[in-house]
C-alpha atoms as a PDB file:
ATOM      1  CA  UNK A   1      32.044 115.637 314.180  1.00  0.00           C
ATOM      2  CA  UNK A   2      30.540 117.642 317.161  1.00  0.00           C
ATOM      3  CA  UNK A   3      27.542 117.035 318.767  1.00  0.00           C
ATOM      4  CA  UNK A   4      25.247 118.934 320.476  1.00  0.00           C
ATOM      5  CA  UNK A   5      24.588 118.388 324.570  1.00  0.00           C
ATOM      6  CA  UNK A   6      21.034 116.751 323.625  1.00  0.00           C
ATOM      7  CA  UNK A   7      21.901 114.122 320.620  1.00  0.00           C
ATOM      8  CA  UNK A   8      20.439 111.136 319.819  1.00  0.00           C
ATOM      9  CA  UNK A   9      22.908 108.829 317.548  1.00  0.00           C
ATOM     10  CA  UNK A  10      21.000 106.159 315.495  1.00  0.00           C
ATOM     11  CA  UNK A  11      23.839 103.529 314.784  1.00  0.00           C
ATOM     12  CA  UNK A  12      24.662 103.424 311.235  1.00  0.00           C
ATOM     13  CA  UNK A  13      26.779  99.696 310.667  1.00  0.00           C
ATOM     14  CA  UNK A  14      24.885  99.391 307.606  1.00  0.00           C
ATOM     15  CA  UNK A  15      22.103  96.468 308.777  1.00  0.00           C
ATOM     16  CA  UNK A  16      19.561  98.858 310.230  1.00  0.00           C
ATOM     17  CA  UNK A  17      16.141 100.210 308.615  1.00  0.00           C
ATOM     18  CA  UNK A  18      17.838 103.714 309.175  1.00  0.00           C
ATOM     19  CA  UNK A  19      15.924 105.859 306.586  1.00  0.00           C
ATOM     20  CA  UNK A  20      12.748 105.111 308.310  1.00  0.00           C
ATOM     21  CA  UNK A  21      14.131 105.370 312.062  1.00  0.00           C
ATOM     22  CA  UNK A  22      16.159 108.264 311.808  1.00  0.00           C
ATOM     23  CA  UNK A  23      12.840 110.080 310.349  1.00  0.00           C
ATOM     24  CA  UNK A  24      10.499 108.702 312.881  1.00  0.00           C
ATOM     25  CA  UNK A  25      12.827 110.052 315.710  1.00  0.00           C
ATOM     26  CA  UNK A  26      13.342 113.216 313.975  1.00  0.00           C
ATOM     27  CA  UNK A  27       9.680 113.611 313.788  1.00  0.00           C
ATOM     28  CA  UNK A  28       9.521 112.499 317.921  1.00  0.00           C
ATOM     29  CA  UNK A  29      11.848 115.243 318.646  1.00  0.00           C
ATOM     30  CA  UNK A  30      10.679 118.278 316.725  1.00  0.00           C
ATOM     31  CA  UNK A  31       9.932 121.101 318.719  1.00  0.00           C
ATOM     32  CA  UNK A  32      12.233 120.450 321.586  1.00  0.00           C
ATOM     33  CA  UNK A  33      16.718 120.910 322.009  1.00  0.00           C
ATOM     34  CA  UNK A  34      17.208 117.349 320.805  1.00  0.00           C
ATOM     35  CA  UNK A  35      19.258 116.671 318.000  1.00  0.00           C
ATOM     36  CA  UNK A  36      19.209 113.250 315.594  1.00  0.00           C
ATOM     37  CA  UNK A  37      22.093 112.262 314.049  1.00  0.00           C
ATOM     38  CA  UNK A  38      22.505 108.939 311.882  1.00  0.00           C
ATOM     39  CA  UNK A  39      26.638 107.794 312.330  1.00  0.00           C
ATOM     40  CA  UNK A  40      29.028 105.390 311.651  1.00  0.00           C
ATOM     41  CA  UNK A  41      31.197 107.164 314.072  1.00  0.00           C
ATOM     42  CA  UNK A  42      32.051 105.239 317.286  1.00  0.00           C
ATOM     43  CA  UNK A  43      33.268 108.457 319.042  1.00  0.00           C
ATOM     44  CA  UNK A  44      29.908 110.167 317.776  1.00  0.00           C
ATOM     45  CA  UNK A  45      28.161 107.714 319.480  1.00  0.00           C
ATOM     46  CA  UNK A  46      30.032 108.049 322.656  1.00  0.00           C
ATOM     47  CA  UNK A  47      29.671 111.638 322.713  1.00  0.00           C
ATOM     48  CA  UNK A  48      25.629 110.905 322.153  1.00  0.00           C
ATOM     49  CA  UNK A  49      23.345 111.261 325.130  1.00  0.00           C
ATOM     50  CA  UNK A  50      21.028 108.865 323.991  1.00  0.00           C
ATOM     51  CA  UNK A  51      21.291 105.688 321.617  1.00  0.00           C
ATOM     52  CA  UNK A  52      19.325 103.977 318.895  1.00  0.00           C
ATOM     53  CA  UNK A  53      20.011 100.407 317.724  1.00  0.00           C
ATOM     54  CA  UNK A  54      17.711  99.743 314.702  1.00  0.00           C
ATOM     55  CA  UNK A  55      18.783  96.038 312.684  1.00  0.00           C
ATOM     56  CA  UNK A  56      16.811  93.911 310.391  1.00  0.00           C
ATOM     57  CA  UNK A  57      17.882  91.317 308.095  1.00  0.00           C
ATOM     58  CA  UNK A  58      19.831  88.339 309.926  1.00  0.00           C
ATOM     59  CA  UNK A  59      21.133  87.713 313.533  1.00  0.00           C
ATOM     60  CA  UNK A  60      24.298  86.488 312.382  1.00  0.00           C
ATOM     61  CA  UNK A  61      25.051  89.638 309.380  1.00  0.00           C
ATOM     62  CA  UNK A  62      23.783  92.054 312.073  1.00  0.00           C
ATOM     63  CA  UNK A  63      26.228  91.158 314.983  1.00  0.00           C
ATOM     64  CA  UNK A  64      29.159  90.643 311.959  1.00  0.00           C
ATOM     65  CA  UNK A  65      28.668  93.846 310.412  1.00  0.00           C
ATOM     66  CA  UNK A  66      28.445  95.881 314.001  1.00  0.00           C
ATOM     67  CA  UNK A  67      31.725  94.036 314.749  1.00  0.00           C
ATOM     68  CA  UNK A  68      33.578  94.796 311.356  1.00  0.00           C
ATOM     69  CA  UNK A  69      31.981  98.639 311.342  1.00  0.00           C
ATOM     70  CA  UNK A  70      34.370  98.987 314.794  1.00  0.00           C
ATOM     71  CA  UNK A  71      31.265 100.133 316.190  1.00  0.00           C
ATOM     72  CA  UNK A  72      30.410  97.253 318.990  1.00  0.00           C
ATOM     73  CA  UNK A  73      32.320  98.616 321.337  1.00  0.00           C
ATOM     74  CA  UNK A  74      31.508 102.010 321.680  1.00  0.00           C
ATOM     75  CA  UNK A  75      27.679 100.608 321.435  1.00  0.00           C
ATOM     76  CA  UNK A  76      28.558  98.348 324.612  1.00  0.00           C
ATOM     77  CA  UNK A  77      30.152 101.754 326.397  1.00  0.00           C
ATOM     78  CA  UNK A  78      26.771 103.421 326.027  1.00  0.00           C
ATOM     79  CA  UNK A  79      24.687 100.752 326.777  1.00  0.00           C
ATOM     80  CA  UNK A  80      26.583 101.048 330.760  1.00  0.00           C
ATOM     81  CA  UNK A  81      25.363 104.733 331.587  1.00  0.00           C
ATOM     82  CA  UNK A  82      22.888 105.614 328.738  1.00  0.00           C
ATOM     83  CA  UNK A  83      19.677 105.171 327.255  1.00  0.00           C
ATOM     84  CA  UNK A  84      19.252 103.345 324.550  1.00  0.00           C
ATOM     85  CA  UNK A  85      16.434 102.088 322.335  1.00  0.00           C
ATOM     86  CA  UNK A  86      16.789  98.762 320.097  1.00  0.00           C
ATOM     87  CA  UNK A  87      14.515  97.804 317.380  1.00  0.00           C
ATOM     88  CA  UNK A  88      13.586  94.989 315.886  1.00  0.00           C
ATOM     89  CA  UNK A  89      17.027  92.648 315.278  1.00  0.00           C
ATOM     90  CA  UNK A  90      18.562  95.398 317.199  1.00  0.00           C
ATOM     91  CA  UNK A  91      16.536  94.078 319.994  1.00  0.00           C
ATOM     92  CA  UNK A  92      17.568  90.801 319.381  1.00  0.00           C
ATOM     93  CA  UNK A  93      20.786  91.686 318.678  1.00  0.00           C
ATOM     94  CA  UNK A  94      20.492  92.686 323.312  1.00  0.00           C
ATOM     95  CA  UNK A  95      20.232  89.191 324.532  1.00  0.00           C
ATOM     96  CA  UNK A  96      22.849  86.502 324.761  1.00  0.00           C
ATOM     97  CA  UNK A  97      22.048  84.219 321.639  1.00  0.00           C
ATOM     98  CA  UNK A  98      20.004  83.514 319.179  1.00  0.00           C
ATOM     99  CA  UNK A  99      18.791  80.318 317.432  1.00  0.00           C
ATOM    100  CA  UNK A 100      19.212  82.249 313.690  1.00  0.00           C
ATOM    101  CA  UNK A 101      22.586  81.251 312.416  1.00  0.00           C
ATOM    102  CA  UNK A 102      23.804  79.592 316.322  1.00  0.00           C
ATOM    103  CA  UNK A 103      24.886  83.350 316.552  1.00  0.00           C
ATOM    104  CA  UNK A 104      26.041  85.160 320.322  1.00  0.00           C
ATOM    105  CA  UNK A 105      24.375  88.358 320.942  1.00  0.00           C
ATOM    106  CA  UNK A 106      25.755  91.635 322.915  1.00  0.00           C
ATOM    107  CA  UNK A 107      25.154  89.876 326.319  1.00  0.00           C
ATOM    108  CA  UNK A 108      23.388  93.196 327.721  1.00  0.00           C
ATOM    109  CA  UNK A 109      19.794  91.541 328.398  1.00  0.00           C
ATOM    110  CA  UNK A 110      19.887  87.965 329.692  1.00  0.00           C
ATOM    111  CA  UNK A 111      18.156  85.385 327.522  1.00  0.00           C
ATOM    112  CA  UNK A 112      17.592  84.062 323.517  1.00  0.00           C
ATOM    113  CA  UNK A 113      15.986  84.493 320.953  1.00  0.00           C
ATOM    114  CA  UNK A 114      13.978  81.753 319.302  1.00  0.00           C
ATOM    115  CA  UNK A 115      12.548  80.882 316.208  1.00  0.00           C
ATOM    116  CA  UNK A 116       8.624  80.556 315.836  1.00  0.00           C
ATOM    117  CA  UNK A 117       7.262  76.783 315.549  1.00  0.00           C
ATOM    118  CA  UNK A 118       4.371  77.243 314.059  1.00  0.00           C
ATOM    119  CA  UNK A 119       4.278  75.138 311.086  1.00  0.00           C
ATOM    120  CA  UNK A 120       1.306  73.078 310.256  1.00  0.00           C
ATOM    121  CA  UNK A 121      -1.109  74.864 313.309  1.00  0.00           C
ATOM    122  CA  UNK A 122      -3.873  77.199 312.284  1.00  0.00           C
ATOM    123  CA  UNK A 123      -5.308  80.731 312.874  1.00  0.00           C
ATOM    124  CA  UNK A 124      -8.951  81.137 314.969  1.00  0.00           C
ATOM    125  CA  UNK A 125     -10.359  81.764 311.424  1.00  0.00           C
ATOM    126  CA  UNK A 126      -8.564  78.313 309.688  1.00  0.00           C
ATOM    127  CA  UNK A 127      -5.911  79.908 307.896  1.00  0.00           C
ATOM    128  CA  UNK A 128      -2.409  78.877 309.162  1.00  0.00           C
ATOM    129  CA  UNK A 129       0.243  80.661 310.511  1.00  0.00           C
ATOM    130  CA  UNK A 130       2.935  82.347 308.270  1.00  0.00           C
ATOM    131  CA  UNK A 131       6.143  82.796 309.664  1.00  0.00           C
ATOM    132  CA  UNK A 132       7.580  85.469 309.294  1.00  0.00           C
ATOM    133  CA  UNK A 133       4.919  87.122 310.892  1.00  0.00           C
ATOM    134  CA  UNK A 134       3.997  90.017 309.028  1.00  0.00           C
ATOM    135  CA  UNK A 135       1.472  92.991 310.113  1.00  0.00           C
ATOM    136  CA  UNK A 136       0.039  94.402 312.659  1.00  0.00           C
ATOM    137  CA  UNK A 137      -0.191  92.629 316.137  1.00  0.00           C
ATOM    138  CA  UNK A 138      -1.565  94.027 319.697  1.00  0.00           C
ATOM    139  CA  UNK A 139       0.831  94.610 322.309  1.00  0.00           C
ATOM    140  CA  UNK A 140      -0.034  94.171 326.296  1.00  0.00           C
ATOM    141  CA  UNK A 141       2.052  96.357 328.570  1.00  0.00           C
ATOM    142  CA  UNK A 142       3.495  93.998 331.313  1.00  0.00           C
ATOM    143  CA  UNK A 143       3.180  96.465 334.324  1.00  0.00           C
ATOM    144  CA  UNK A 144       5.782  95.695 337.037  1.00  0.00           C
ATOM    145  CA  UNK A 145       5.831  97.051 340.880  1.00  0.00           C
ATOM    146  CA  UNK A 146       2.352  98.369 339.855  1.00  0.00           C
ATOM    147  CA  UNK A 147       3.416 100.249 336.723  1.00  0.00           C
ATOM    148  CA  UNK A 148       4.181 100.152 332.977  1.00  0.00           C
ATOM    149  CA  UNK A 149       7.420 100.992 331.624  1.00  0.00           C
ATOM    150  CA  UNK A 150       8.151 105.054 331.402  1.00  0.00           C
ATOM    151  CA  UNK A 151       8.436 104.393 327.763  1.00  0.00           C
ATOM    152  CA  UNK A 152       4.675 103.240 327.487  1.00  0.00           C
ATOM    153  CA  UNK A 153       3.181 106.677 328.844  1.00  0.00           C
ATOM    154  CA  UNK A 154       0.290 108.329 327.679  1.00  0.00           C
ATOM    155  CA  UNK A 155       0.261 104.569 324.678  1.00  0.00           C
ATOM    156  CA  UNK A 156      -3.213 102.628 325.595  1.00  0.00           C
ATOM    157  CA  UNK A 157      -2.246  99.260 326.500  1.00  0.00           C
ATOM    158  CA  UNK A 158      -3.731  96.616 323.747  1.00  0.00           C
ATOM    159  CA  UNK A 159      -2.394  99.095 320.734  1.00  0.00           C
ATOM    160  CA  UNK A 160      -1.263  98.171 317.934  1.00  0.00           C
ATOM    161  CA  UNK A 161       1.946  97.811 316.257  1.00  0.00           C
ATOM    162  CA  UNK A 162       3.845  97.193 313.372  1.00  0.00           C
ATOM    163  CA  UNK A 163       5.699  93.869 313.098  1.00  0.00           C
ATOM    164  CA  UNK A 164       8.074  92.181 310.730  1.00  0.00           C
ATOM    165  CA  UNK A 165      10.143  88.833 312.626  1.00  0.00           C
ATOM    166  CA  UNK A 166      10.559  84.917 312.173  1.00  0.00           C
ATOM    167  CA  UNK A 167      12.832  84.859 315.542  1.00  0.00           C
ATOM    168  CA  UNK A 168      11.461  86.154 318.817  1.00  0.00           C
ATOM    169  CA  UNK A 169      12.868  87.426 322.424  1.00  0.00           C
ATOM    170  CA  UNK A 170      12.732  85.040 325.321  1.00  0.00           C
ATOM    171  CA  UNK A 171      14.587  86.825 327.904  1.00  0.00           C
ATOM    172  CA  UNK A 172      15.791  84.421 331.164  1.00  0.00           C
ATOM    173  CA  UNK A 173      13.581  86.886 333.731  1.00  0.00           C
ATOM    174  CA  UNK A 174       9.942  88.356 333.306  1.00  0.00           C
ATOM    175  CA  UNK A 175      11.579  91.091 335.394  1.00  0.00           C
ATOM    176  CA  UNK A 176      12.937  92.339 331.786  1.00  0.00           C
ATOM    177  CA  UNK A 177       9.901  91.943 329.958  1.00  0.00           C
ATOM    178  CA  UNK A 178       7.886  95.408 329.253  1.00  0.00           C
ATOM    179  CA  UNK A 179       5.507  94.089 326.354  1.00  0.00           C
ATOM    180  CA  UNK A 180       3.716  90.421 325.089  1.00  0.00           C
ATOM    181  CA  UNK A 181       1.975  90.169 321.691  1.00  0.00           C
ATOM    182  CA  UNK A 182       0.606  86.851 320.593  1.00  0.00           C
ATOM    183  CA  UNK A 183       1.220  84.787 317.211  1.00  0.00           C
ATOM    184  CA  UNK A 184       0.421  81.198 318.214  1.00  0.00           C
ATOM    185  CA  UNK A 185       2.124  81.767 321.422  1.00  0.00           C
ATOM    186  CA  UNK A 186       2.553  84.446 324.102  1.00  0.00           C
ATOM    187  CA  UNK A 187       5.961  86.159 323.420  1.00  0.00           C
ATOM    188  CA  UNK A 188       7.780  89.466 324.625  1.00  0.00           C
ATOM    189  CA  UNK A 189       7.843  92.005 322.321  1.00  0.00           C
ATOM    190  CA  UNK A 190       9.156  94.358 324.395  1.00  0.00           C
ATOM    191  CA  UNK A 191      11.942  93.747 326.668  1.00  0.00           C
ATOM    192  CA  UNK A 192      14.603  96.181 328.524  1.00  0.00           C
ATOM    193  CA  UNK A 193      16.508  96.680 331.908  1.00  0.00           C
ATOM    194  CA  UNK A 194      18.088 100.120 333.741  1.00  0.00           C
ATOM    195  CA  UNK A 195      18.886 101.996 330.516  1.00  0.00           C
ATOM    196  CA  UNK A 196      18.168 100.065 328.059  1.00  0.00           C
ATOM    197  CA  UNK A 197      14.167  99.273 326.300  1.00  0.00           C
ATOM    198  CA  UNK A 198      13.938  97.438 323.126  1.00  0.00           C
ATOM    199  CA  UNK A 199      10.944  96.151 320.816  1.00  0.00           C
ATOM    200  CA  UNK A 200      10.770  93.726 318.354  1.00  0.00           C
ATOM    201  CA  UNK A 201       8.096  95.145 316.570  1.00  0.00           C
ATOM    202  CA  UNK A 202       8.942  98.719 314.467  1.00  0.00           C
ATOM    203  CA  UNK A 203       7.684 101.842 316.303  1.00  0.00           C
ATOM    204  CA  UNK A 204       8.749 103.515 313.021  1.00  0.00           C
ATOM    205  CA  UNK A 205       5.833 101.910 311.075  1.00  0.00           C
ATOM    206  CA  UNK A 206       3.313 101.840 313.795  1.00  0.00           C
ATOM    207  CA  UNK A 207       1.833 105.697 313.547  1.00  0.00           C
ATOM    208  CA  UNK A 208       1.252 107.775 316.144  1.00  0.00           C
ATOM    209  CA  UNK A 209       1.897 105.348 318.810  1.00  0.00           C
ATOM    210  CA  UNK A 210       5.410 103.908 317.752  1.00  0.00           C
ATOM    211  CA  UNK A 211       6.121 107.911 317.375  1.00  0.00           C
ATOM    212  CA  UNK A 212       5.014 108.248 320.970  1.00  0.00           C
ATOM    213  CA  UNK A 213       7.234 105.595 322.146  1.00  0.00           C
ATOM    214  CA  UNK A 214       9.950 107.683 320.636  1.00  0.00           C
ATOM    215  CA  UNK A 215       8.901 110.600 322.013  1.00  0.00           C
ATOM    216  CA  UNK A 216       9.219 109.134 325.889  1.00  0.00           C
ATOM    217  CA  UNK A 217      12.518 107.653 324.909  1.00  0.00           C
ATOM    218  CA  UNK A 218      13.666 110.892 324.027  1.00  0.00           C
ATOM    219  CA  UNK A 219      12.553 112.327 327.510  1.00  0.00           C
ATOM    220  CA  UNK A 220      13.109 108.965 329.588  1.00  0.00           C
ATOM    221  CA  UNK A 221      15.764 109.496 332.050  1.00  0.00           C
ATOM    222  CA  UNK A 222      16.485 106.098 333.957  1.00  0.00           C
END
C-alpha cells in the first residue's frame, strides 16, 4: 500500500479501540493534506509520518499481540524520528513495565505502571473508590520551562476527560510528565518525551477537547 507524504497510521495489532480512534483523528484532520490510515502493515507504518498507538484490554495481551502481529518493531523505528501519540494501554504499553501480568513494556519512556490501591478508602462524598476508574476526571497541564506541552494548545487546563484504567503511569522523571488527574492519589495522565506524547485517558471519548489534542498532534512537529 502507498501512502501519501502527510499520513497518519493508527496501529492495527488487533488490541486497540481503533473504530473510535481512527474516527476521532479523521475528524481532527478534516480540512487539511493529512491522511488517516488504520494498518496492520509494518512497512505502512514506516512509510507514515506520524503514529498512533491506541490499546485497551490487558498489559500483558497488548505487548503479546503487537509482538506476534510483527508489528513491534517497525513501531520502535518510528518512535526514534517521529511523532507519535499513545492512548490509553498504548500509553502504558511506552514505559518499561507494568505491575498487570509482571509484563515489560516498549522501554521508550522510563518508568511503570502501577495498579491503583484504593480498596477500602472513600470518596469526599462517602462513597468508595471503584477501581477501574470509570468517567470523567480533570486533567492539570504540568507546564515545564514555563510552558505546557505543544499538544495542550488552545485545551484550558483543568478540562475534562474521558477515562477508563485500573493501572496507572508512574514514569521515573517529572521531566516526562505533561498531565496529573486525581483518583485517590495524584497520578500522570499524560506523559511523553522528544517525539513521543501519550495519555491514559481517551481523547477519542472526551469531545471537543480530546479532538483538539488530536488536532495539535497532527500539526506538532518536535
Amino acid at each position: 500500500m502507498t501512502t501519501s507524504s502527510n499520513t497518519v497510521a493508527v496501529v492495527d495489532y488487533g488490541m486497540g479501540n481503533l473504530r473510535s480512534v481512527s474516527q476521532a483523528v479523521q475528524a481532527a484532520a478534516a480540512g487539511s493534506s493529512v491522511t488517516v490510515v488504520v494498518t496492520a502493515d509494518p512497512d505502512v507504518v514506516r512509510a507514515a509520518t506520524r503514529i498512533v498507538l491506541p490499546g485497551q484490554g490487558a498489559m500483558r495481551d497488548c505487548m503479546a499481540e503487537l509482538k506476534a502481529s510483527g508489528l513491534q518493531d517497525s513501531v520502535l523505528e518510528a518512535a526514534r524520528s517521529k511523532p507519535m501519540f499513545g492512548v490509553c494501554v498504548g500509553m502504558q504499553m511506552l514505559l518499561d513495565h507494568s505491575e498487570e501480568g509482571d509484563t515489560p513494556g516498549l522501554g521508550l519512556i522510563a518508568g511503570q505502571v502501577r495498579k491503583f490501591q484504593l480498596a477500602g478508602r472513600t470518596q469526599a462524598d462517602g462513597s468508595r473508590f471503584k477501581v477501574p476508574q470509570m468517567g470523567w476526571n480533570q486533567v492539570q497541564q504540568q507546564a515545564h520551562g514555563g510552558q505546557p506541552h505543544p499538544v495542550w494548545q488552545g485545551v484550558p487546563d483543568q478540562s475534562y476527560f474521558y477515562f477508563v484504567h485500573s493501572f496507572y503511569a508512574a514514569p521515573a522523571s517529572d521531566a516526562q510528565c505533561h498531565g496529573w488527574a486525581e483518583y485517590g492519589e495524584r497520578f500522570a495522565c499524560a506523559i511523553g518525551r522528544d517525539n513521543i506524547f501519550a495519555t491514559q485517558f481517551h481523547p477519542e471519548k472526551s469531545a471537543d477537547q480530546g479532538l483538539a489534542l488530536y488536532r495539535n498532534f497532527l500539526h506538532w512537529n518536535p
